[in-house]
Protein backbone atom coordinates (compact mmCIF):
# COMPACT_ATOMS: atom_id res chain seq x y z
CA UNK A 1 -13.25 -30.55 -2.70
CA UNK A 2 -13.32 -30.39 -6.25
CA UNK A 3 -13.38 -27.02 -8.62
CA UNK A 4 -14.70 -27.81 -11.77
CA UNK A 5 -15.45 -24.49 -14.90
CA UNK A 6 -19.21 -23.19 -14.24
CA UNK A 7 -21.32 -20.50 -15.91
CA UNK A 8 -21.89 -20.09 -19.44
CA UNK A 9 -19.73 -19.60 -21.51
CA UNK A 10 -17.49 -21.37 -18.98
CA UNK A 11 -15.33 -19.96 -16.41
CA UNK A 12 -12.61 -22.04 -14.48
CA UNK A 13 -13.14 -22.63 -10.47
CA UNK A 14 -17.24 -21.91 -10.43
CA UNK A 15 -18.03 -24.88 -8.72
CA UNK A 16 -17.25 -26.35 -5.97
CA UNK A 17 -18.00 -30.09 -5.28
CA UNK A 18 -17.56 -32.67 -2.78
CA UNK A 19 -18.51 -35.51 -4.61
CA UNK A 20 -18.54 -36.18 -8.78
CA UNK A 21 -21.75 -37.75 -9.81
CA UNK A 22 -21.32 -40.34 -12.50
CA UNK A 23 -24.21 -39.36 -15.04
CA UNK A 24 -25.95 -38.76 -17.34
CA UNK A 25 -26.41 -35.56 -17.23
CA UNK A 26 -25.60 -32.36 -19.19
CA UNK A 27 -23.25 -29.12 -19.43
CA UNK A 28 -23.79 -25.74 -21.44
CA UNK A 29 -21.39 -23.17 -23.05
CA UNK A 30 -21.30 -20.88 -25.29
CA UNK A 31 -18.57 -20.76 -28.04
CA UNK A 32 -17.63 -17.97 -30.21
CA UNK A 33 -16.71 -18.68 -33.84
CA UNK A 34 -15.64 -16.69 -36.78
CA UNK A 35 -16.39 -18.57 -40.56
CA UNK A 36 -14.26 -18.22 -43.43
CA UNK A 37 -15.94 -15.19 -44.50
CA UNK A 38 -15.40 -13.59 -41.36
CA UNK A 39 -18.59 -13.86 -40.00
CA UNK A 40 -18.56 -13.87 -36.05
CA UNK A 41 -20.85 -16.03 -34.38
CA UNK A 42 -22.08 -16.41 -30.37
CA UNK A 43 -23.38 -20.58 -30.70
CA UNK A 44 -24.95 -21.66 -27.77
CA UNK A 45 -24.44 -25.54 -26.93
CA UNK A 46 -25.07 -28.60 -24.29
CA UNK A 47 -23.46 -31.70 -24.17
CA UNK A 48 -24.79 -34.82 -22.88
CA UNK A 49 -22.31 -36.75 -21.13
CA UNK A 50 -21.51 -39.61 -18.33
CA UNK A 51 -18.58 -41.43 -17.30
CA UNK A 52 -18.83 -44.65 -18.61
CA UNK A 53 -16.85 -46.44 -15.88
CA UNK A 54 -16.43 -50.64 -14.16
CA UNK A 55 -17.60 -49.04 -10.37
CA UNK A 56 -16.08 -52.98 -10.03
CA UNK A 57 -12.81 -51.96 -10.78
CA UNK A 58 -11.28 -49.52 -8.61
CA UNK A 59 -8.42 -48.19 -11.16
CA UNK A 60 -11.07 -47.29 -13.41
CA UNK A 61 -12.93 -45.75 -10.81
CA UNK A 62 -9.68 -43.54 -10.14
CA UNK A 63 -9.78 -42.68 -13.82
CA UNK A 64 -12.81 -39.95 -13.09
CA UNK A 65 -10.09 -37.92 -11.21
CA UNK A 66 -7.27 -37.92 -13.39
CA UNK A 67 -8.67 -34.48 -15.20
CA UNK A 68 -8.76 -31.99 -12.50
CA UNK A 69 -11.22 -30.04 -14.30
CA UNK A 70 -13.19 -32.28 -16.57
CA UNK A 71 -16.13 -29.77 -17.50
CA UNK A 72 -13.53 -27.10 -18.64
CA UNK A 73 -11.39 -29.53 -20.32
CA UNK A 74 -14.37 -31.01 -22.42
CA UNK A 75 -15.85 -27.79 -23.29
CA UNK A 76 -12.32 -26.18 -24.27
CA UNK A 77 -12.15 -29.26 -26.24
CA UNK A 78 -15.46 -29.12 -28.18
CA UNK A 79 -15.35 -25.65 -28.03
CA UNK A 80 -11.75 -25.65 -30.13
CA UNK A 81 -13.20 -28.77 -32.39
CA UNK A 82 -16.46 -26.18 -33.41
CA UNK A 83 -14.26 -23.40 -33.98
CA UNK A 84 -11.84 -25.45 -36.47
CA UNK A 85 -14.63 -26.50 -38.52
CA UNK A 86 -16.97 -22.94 -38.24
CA UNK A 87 -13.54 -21.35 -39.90
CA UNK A 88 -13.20 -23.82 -42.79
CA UNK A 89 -16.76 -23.01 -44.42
CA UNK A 90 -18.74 -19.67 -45.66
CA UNK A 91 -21.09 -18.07 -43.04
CA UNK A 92 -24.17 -18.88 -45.58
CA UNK A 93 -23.01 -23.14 -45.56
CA UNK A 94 -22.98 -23.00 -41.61
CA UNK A 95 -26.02 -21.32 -40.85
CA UNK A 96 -27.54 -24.10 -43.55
CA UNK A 97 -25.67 -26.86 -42.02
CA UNK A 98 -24.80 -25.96 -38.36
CA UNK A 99 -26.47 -28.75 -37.13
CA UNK A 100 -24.06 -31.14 -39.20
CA UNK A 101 -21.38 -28.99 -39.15
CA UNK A 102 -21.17 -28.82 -35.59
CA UNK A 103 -22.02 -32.52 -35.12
CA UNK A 104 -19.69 -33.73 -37.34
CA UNK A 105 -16.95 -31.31 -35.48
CA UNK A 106 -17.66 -32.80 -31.86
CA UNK A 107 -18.16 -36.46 -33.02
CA UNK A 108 -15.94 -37.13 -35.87
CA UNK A 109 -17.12 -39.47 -38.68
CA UNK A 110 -16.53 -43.43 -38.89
CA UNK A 111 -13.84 -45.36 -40.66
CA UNK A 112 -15.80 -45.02 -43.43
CA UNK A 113 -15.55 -41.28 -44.08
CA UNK A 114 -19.21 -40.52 -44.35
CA UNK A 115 -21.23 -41.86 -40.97
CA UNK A 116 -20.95 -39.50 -37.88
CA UNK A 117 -19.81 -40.95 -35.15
CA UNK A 118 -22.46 -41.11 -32.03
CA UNK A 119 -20.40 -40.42 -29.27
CA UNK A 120 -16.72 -38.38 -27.94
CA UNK A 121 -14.74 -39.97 -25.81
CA UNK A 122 -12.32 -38.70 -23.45
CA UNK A 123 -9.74 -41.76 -22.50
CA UNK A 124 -8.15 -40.06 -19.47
CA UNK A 125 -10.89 -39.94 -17.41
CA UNK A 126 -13.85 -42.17 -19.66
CA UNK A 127 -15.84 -39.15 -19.83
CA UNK A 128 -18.08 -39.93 -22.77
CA UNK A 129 -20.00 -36.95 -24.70
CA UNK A 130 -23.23 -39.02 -26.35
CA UNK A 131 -25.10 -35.88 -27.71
CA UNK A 132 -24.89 -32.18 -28.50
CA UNK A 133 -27.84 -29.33 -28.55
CA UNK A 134 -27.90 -25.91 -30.40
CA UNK A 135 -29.54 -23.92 -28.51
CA UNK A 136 -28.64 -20.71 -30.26
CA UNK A 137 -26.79 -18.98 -32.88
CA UNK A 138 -26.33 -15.41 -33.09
CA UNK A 139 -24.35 -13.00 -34.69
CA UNK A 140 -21.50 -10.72 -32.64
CA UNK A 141 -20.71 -7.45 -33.31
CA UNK A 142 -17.15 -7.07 -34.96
């Protein structure tokens, strides 16, 4: 059996599995963030993701397993990359450029410094995060 984080925003042992599909498919949370100006913010997300796995190779296989918890781990992931970037800019420059912002925060940018990556790997278990949705963004009472 495996217990994987469920219900949005997340909460640890939710599910309970027997088997772990492959993908694609997606996951939602909901991440709260706090700007630079101190603005607090409830943003709604959902992730795209598979594991991008040899099913020839039976190591790599194994690799799906090695995160006990891989929905909880990739969503406190993303969820700590969104809020490291929300804090660094003005509440007025997000809600411009939350699409970017947030994009650029779960993806990370090229080599070059100025193309966004497409996808997020995770290279313990070769989950791979290929897109991210805003679904909503709302302010939170202080």
């Amino acid at each position: 059996v495996i217990t994987l984080s469920g219900s949005i925003p997340k909460e640890e042992g939710r599910i309970k599995n027997l088997a772990t599909l492959l993908g694609p498919d997606f996951m939602r949370d909901k991440v709260l963030i706090e700007t630079c100006d101190h603005a607090r913010l409830a943003v709604e997300l959902s992730y795209n993701w598979f594991f991008d796995i040899d099913k020839s190779n039976p190591e790599d296989c194994q690799r799906v397993f090695s995160v006990k918890d891989f929905v909880g781990n990739a969503c406190k992931a993303i969820a700590s990359r969104v809020r490291g970037a929300a804090s660094t800019v003005t509440f007025e420059h997000f809600h411009t450029h939350s699409a970017e912002i947030i994009k650029t925060a779960v993806f990370g940018k090229e080599k070059d410094g100025k193309t966004v990556k497409n996808k997020l790997v995770f290279p313990a278990n070769k989950l791979v995060v290929s897109n991210v949705d805003i679904h909503i963004v709302e302010p939170v009472d202080a």
